[in-house]
Protein backbone atom coordinates (compact mmCIF):
# COMPACT_ATOMS: atom_id res chain seq x y z
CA UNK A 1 -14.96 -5.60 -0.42
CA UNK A 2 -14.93 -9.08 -1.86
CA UNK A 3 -18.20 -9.69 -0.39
CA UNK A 4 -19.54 -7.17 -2.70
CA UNK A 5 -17.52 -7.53 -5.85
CA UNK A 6 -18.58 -11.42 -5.77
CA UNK A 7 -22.28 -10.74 -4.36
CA UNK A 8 -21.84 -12.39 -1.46
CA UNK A 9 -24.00 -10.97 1.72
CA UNK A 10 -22.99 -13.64 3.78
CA UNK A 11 -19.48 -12.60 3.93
CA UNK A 12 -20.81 -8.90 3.83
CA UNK A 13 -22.48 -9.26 6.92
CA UNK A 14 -19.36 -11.16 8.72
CA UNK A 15 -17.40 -7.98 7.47
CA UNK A 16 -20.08 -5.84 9.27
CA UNK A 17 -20.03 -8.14 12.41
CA UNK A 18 -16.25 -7.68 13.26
CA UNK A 19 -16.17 -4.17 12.06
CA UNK A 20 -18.95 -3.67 14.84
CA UNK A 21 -16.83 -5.07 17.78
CA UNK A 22 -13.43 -3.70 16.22
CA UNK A 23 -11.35 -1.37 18.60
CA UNK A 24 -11.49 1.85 18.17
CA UNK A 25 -8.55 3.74 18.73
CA UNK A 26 -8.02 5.06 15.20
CA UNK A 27 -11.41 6.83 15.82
CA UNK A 28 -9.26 10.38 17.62
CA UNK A 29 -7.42 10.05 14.18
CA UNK A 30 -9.70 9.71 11.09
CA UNK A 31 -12.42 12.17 13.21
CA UNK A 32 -9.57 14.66 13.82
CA UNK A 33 -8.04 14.43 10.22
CA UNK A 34 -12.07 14.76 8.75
CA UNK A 35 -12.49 17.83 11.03
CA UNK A 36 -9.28 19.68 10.45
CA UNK A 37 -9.48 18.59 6.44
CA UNK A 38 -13.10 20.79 6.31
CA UNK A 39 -10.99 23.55 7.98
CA UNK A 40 -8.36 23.78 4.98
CA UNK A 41 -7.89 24.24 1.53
CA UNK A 42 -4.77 22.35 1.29
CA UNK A 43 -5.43 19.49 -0.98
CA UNK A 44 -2.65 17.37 -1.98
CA UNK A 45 -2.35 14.41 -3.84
CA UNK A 46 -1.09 10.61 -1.63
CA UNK A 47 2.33 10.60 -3.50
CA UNK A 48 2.85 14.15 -2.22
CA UNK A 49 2.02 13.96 0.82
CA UNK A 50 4.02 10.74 1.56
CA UNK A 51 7.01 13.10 0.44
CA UNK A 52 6.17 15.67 3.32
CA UNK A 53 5.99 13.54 6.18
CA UNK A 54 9.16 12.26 5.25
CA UNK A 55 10.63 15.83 5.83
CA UNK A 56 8.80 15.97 9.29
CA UNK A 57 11.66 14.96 11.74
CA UNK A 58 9.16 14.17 14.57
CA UNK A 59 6.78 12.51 12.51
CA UNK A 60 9.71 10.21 11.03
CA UNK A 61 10.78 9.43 15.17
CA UNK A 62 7.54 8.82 16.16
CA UNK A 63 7.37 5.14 15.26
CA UNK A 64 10.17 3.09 17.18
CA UNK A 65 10.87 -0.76 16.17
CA UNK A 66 10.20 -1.94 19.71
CA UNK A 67 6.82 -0.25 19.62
CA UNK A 68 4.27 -3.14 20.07
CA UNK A 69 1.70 -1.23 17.34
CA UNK A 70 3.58 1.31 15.77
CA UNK A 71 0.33 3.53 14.92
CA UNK A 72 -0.73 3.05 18.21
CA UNK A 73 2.43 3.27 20.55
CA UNK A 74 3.96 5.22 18.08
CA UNK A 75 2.58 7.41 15.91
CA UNK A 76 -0.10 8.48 17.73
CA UNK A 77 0.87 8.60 21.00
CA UNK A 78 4.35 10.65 19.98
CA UNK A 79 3.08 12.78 17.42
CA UNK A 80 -0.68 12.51 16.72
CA UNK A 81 -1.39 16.26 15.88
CA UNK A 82 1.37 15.89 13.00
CA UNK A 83 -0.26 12.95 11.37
CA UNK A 84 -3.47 14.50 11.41
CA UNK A 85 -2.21 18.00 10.55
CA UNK A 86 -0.49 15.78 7.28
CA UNK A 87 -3.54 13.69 6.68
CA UNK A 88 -6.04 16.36 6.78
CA UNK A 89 -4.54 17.77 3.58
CA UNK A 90 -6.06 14.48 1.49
CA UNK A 91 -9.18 15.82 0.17
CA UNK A 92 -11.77 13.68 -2.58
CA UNK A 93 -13.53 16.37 -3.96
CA UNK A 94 -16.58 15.10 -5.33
CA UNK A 95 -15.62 15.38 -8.85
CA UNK A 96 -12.59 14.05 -9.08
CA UNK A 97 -13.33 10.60 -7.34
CA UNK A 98 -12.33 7.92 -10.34
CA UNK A 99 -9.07 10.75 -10.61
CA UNK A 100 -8.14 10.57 -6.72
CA UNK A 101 -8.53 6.67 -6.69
CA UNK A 102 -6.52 5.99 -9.57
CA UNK A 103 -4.16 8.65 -7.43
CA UNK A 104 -4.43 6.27 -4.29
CA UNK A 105 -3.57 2.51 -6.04
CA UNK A 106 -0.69 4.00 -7.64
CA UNK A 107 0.77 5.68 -4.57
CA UNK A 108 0.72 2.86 -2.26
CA UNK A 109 1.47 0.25 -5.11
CA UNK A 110 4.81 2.55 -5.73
CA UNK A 111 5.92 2.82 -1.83
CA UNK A 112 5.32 -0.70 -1.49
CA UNK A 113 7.48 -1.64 -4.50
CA UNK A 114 10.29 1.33 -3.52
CA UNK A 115 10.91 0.42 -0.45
CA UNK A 116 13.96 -1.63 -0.68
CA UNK A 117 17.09 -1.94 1.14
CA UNK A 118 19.98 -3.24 -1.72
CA UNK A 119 22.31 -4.75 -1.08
CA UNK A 120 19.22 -6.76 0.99
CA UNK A 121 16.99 -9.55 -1.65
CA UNK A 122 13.61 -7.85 -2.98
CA UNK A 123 11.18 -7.92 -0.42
CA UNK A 124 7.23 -6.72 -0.38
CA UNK A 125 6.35 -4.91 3.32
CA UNK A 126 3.67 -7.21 4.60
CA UNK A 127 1.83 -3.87 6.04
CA UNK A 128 2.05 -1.99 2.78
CA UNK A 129 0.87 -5.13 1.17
CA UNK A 130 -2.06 -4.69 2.58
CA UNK A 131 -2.64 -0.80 1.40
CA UNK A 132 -2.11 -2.45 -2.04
CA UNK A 133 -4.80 -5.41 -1.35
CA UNK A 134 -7.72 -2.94 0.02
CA UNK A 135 -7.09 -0.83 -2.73
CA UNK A 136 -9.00 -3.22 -5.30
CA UNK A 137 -12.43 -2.68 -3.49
CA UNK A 138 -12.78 1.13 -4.30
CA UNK A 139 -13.91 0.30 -7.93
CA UNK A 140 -16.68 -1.78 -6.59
CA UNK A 141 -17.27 0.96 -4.11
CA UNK A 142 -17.41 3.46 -6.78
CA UNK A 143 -19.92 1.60 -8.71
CA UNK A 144 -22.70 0.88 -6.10
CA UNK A 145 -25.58 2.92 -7.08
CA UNK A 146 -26.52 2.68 -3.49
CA UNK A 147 -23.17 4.25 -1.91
CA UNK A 148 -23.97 8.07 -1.92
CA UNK A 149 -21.19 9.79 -3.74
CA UNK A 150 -20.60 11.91 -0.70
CA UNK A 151 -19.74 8.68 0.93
CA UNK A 152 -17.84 7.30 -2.15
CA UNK A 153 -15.49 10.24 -1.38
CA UNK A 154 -15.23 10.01 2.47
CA UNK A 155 -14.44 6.63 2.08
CA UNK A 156 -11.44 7.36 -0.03
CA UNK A 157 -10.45 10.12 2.02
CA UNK A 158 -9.92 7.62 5.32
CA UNK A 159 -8.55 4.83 3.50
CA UNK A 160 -6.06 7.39 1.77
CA UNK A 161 -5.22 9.14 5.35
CA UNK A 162 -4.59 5.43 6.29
CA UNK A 163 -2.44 4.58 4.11
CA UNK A 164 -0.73 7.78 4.70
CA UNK A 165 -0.43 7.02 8.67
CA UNK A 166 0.67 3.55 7.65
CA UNK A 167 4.07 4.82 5.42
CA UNK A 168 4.95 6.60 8.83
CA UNK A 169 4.46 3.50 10.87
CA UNK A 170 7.20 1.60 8.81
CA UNK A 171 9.71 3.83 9.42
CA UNK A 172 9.29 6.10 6.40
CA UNK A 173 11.36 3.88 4.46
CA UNK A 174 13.44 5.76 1.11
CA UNK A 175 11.67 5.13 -1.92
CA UNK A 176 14.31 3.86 -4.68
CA UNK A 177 12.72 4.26 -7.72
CA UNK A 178 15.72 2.53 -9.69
CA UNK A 179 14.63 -0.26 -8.19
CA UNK A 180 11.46 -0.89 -10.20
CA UNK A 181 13.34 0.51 -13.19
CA UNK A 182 15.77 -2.08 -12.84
CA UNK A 183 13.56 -5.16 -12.32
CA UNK A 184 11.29 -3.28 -15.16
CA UNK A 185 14.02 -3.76 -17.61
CA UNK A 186 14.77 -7.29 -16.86
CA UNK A 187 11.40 -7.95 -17.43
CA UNK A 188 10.85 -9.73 -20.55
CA UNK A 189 7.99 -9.63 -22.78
CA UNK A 190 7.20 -13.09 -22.44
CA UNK A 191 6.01 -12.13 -18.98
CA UNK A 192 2.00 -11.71 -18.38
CA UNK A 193 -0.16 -10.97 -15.52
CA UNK A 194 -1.10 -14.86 -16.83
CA UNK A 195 2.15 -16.18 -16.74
CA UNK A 196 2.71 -14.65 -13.43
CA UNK A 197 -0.60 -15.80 -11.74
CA UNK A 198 0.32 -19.24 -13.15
CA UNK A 199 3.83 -19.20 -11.03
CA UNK A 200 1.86 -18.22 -8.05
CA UNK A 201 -0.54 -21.23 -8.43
CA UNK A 202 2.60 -23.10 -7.67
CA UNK A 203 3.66 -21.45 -4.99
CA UNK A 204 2.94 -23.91 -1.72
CA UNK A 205 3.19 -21.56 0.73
CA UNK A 206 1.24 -18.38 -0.26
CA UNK A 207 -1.91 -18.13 2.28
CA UNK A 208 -3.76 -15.87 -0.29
CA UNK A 209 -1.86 -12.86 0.76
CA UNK A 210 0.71 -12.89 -2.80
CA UNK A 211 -2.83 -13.98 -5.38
CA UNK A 212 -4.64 -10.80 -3.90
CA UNK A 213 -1.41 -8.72 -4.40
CA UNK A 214 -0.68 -9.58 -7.56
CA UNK A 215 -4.65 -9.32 -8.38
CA UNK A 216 -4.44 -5.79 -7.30
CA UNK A 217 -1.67 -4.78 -9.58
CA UNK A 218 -3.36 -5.81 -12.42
CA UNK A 219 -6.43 -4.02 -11.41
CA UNK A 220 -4.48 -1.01 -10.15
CA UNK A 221 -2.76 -0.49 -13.78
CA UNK A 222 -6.27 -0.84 -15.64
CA UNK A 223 -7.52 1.83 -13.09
CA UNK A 224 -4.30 3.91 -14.05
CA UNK A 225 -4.41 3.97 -17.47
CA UNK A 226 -5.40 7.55 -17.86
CA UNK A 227 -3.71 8.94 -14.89
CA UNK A 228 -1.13 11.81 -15.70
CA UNK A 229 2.21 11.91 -13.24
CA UNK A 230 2.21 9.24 -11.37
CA UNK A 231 4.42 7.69 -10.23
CA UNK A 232 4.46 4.12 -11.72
CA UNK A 233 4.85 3.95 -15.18
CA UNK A 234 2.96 2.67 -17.88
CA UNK A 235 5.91 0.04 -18.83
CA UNK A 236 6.39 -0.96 -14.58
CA UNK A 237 3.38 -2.32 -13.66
CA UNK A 238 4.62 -6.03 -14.76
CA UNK A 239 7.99 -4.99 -13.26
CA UNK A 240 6.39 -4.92 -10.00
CA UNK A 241 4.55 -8.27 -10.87
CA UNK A 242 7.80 -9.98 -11.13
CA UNK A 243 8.86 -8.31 -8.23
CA UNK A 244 6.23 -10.06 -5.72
CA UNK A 245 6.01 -13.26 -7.25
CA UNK A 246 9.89 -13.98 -7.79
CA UNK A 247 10.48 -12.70 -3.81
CA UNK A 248 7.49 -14.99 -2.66
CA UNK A 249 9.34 -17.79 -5.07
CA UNK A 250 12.60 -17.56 -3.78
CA UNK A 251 12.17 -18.43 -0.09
CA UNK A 252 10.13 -21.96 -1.19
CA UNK A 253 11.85 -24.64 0.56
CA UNK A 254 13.03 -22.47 3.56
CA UNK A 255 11.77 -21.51 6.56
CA UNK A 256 12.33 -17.29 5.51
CA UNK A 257 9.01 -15.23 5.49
CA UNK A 258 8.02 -13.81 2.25
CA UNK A 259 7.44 -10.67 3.46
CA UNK A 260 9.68 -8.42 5.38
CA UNK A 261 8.16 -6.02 8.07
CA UNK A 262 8.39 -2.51 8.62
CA UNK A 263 10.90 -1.75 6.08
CA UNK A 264 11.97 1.44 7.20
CA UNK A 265 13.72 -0.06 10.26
CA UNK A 266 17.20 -1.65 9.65
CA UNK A 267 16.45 -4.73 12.16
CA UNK A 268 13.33 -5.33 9.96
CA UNK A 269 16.19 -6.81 7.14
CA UNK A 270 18.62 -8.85 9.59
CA UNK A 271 17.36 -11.77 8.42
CA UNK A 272 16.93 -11.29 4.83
CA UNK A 273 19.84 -12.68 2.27
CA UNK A 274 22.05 -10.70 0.23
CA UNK A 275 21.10 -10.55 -3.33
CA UNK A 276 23.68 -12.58 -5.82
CA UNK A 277 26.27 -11.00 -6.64
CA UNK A 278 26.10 -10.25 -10.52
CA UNK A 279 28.76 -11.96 -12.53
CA UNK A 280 30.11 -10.59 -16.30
CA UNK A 281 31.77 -12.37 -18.93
């Protein structure tokens, strides 16, 4: 993705290479979904579909903390024909591609910012991070003449199905909206994607992982502009800003992660500070 955003075959070409001798497992998956997808007319958007395999009992079991991959050991070996009965309702119709990927950033940018666990500190899900990260390549996709649109819209559809498969893995963690409303309404106006990107530069511990995040948010709310009902709001997106940078700030000088994992699971927060208390005068 950067590769091509930044015109750079070299690092196109090392993408290729280790997608060529990557394992394959999700194959059964993403063929299944694809197959059982041109079988339906069920076509739903991320958000709701997120919503339905969190009322799937099975599904929500399927993924077990001591699971070594939880897509792999989990998911799929305890409930595969679920998650592709689920994902195969994600459809791209070819019309509607700049709609659905404005559809995708700002479902996986708002279950990555939900998933909280208060009294527990804000923390980002270093697996839903990622949803958030890959997201920013699909307007470069999208504007490659040489990209059919056909495959424009396939490509969507198994990044969106992955990201679907990927909220299971986690544990299906709640999704507290309050919490971006909260941290949206401490957010002062002084605060900028500039201002934030500036903190970050500071930061001496971020590998690159917090810069792309907070990269994609800014890209996801340009893409979002124009989207009607979703679920981040025009006034959160520098909510969720503040969100990343001041968890990534707040562990400098310690030896906490950043980044919690697999949110869903209460172990995945033993180690992860109470939030100060809140004092009034």
């Amino acid at each position: 993705g950067f590769g091509l955003e930044f015109k750079q075959p070299v690092i196109v070409a090392e993408a290729l290479a280790e997608a060529a001798v990557h394992a394959i497992w999700l194959s059964p998956f993403f063929t299944g979904a694809e197959k059982l997808a041109k079988e339906s007319q069920t076509s739903k958007t991320l958000s709701q579909l997120v919503e339905d395999v969190d009322s799937e009992e099975k599904l929500k079991a399927s993924a077990r903390w001591a699971d070594g991959n939880k897509i792999r050991d989990g998911i799929l070996k305890r409930a595969p024909q679920e998650m592709i009965h689920h994902a195969s309702k994600y459809h791209v119709p070819l019309d509607q591609l700049s709609q659905k990927t404005a559809e995708m950033m700002d479902a996986t940018v708002f279950y990555t910012a939900a998933a909280q666990h208060p009294p527990k500190a804000i923390k980002i899900d270093f697996f839903f991070m990622h949803c958030v990260n890959a997201s920013i390549f699909w307007p470069t996709f999208n504007a490659l003449s040489w990209i059919s649109d056909e495959n424009k819209c396939r490509l969507l559809e198994w990044k969106g199905r992955l990201d679907l498969v990927m909220y299971v893995s986690r544990g299906t963690p709640p999704l507290l909206k309050e919490e971006i409303e909260a941290y949206t309404a401490e957010t002062g106006k002084d605060v900028t994607w500039n201002t934030l990107a500036e903190r970050l530069f500071r930061v001496k511990r971020d590998d690159g992982h917090a810069v792309k995040l907070l990269r994609a948010l800014g890209t996801a709310e340009k893409v979002c502009r124009e989207l009607k009902g979703g679920k981040v709001q025009k006034d959160q997106w520098l909510g969720i800003g503040r969100m990343v940078v001041d968890s990534v700030e707040a562990v400098q000088g310690s030896d906490q992660s950043p980044w919690a994992r697999s949110v869903g699971f209460d172990k995945a927060w033993d180690d992860v500070k109470d939030r100060p208390a809140k004092t009034s005068l």
